[in-house]
C-alpha atoms as a PDB file:
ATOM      1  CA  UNK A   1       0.000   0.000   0.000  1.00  0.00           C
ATOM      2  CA  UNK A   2       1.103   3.505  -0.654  1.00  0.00           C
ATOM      3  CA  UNK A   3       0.270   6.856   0.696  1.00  0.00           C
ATOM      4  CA  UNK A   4       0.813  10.024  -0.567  1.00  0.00           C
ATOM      5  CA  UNK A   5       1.935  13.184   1.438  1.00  0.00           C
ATOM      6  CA  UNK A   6      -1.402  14.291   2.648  1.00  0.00           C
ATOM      7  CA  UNK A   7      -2.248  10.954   4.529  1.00  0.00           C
ATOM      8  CA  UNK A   8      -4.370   9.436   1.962  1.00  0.00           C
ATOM      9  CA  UNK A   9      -4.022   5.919   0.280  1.00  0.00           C
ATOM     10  CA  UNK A  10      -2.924   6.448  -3.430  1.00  0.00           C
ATOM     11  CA  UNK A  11      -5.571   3.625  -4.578  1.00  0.00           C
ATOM     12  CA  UNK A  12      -8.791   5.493  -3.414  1.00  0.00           C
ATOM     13  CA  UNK A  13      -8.036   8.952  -1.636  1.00  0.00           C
ATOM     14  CA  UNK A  14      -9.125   7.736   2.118  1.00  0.00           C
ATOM     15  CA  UNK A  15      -7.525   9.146   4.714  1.00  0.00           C
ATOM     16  CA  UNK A  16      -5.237   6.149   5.952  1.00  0.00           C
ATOM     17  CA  UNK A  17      -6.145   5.440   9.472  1.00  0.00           C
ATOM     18  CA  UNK A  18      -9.816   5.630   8.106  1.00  0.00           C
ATOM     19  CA  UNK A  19     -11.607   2.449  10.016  1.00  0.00           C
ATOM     20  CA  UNK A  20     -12.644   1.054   6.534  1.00  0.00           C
ATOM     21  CA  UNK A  21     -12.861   2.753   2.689  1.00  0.00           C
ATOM     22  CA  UNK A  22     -15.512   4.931   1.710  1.00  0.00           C
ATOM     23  CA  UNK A  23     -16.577   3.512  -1.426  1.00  0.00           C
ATOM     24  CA  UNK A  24     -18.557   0.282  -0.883  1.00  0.00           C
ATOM     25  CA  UNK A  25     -19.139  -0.514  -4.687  1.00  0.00           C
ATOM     26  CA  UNK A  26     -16.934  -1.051  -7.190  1.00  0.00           C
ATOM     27  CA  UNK A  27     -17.875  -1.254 -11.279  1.00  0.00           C
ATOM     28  CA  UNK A  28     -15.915  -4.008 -12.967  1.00  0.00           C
ATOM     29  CA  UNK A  29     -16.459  -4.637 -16.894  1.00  0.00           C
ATOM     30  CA  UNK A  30     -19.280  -2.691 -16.979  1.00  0.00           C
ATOM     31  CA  UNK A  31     -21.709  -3.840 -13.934  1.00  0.00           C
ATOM     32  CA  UNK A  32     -21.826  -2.346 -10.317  1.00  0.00           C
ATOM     33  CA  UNK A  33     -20.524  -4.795  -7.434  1.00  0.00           C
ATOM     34  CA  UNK A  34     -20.652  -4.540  -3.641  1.00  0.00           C
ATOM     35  CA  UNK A  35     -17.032  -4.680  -2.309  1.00  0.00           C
ATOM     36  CA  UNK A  36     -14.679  -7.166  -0.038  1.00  0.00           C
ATOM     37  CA  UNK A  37     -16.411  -7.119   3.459  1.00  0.00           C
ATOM     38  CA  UNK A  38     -14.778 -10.585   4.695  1.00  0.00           C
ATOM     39  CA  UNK A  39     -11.051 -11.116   4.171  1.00  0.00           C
ATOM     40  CA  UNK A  40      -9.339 -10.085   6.937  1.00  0.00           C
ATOM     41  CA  UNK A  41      -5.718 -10.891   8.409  1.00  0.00           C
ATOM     42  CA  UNK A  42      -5.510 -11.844  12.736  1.00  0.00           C
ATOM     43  CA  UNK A  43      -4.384  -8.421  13.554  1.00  0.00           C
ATOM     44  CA  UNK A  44      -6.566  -5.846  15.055  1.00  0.00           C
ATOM     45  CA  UNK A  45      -5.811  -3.971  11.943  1.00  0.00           C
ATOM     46  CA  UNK A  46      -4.995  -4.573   8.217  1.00  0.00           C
ATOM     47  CA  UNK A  47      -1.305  -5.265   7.470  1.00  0.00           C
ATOM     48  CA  UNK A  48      -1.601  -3.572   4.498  1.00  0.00           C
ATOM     49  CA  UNK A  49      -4.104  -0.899   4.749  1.00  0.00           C
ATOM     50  CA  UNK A  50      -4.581   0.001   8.282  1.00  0.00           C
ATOM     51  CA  UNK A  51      -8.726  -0.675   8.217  1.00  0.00           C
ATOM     52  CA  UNK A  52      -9.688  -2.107  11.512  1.00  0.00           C
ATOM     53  CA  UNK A  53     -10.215  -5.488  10.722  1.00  0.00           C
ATOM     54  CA  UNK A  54     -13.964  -6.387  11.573  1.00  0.00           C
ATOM     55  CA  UNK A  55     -16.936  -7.804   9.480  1.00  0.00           C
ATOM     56  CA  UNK A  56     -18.522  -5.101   7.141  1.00  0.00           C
ATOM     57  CA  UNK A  57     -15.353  -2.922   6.701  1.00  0.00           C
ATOM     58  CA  UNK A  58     -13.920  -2.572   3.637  1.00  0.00           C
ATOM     59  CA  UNK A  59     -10.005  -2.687   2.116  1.00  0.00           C
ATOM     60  CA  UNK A  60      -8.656   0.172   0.704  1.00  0.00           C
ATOM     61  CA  UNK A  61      -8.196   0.047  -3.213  1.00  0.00           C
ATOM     62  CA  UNK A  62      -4.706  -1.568  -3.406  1.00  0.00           C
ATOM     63  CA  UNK A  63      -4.467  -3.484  -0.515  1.00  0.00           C
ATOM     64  CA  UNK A  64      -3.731  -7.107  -1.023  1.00  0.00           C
ATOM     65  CA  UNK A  65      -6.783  -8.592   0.764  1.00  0.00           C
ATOM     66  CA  UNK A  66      -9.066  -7.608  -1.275  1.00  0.00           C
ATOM     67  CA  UNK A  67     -10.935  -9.702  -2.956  1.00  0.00           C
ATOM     68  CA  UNK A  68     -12.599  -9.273  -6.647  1.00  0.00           C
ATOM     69  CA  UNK A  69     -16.126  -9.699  -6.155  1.00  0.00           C
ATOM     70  CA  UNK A  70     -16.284 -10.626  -9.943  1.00  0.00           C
ATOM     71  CA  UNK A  71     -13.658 -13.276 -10.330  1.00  0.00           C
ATOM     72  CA  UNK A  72     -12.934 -13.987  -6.589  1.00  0.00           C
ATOM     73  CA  UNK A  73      -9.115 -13.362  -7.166  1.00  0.00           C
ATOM     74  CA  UNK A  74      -7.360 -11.224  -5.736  1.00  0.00           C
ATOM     75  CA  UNK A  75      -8.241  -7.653  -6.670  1.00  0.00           C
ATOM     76  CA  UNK A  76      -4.711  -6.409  -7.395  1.00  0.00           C
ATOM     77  CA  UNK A  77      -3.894  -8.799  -9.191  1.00  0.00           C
ATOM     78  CA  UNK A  78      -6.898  -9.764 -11.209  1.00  0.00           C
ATOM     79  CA  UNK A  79      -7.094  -9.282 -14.758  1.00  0.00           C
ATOM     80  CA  UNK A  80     -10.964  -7.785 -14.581  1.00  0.00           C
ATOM     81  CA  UNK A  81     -11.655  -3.808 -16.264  1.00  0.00           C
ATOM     82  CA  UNK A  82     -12.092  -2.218 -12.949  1.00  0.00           C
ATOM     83  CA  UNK A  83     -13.803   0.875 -14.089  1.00  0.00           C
ATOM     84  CA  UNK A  84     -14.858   3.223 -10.928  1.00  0.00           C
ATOM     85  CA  UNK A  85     -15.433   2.927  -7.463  1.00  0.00           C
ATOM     86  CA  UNK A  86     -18.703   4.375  -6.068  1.00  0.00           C
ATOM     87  CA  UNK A  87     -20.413   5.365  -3.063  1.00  0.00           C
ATOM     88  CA  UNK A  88     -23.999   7.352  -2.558  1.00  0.00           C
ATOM     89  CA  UNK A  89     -22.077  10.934  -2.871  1.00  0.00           C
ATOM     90  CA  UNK A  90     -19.388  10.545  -5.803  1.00  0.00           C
ATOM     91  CA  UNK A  91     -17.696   7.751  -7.516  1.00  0.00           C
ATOM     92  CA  UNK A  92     -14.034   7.699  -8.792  1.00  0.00           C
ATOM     93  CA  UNK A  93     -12.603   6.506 -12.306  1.00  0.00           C
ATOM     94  CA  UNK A  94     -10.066   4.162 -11.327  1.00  0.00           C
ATOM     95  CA  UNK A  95      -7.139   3.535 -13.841  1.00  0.00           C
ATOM     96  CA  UNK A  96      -4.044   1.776 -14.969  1.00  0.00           C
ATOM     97  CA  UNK A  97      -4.503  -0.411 -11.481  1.00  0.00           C
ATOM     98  CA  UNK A  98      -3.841  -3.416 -13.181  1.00  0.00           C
ATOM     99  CA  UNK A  99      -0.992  -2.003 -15.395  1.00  0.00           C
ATOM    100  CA  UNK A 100       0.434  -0.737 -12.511  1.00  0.00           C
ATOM    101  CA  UNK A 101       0.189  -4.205 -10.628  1.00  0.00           C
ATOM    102  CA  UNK A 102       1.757  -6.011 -13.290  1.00  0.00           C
ATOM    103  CA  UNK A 103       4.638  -3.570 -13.787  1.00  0.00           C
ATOM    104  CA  UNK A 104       5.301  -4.437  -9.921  1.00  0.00           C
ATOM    105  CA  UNK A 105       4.913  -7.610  -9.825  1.00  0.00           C
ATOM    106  CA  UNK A 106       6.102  -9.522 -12.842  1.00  0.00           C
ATOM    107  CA  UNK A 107       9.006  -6.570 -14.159  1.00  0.00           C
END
């Protein structure tokens, strides 16, 4: 997980000792999913993160936990067109995540 100079997590903007992310959807190829609300590691909170790790709470965009609710891989790595992450107020066009993953990963 990164964060940039003002505190917030480079995948979705939260502030990084948020409890959980803001944005409980996610659009993938084109339809509107609920987020990851159940993978969790044993520490009080996220390893990678910081989210308090409880049931409902949600990974910030980035962190390895998260699942894809569309392919059940994991969501950094996944090869799914995540488009935008949404909540009731504003949604965000995510891109390059995957591009960026792979460049990380595999260069």
């Amino acid at each position: 997980m990164v964060y940039l100079k003002n505190n917030e997590t480079e995948g979705c903007g939260c502030n990084w000792n948020e409890d959980s992310c803001i944005f409980p959807r996610i659009k993938i190829d084109g339809k509107v999913y609920l987020r990851d609300t159940k993978n969790y590691d044993a520490n009080e909170r996220c390893h990678d993160c910081q989210i308090i790790n409880k049931k409902g709470n949600i990974h910030h965009l980035k962190c390895d936990m998260e699942e894809c609710p569309r392919c059940k891989r994991q969501l950094i790595s996944c090869k799914c067109d995540l488009e935008e992450l949404i909540n009731d107020e504003k949604s965000m066009k995510i891109k390059y995540l995957q591009d960026e993953m792979e460049d990380f990963y595999f260069a």
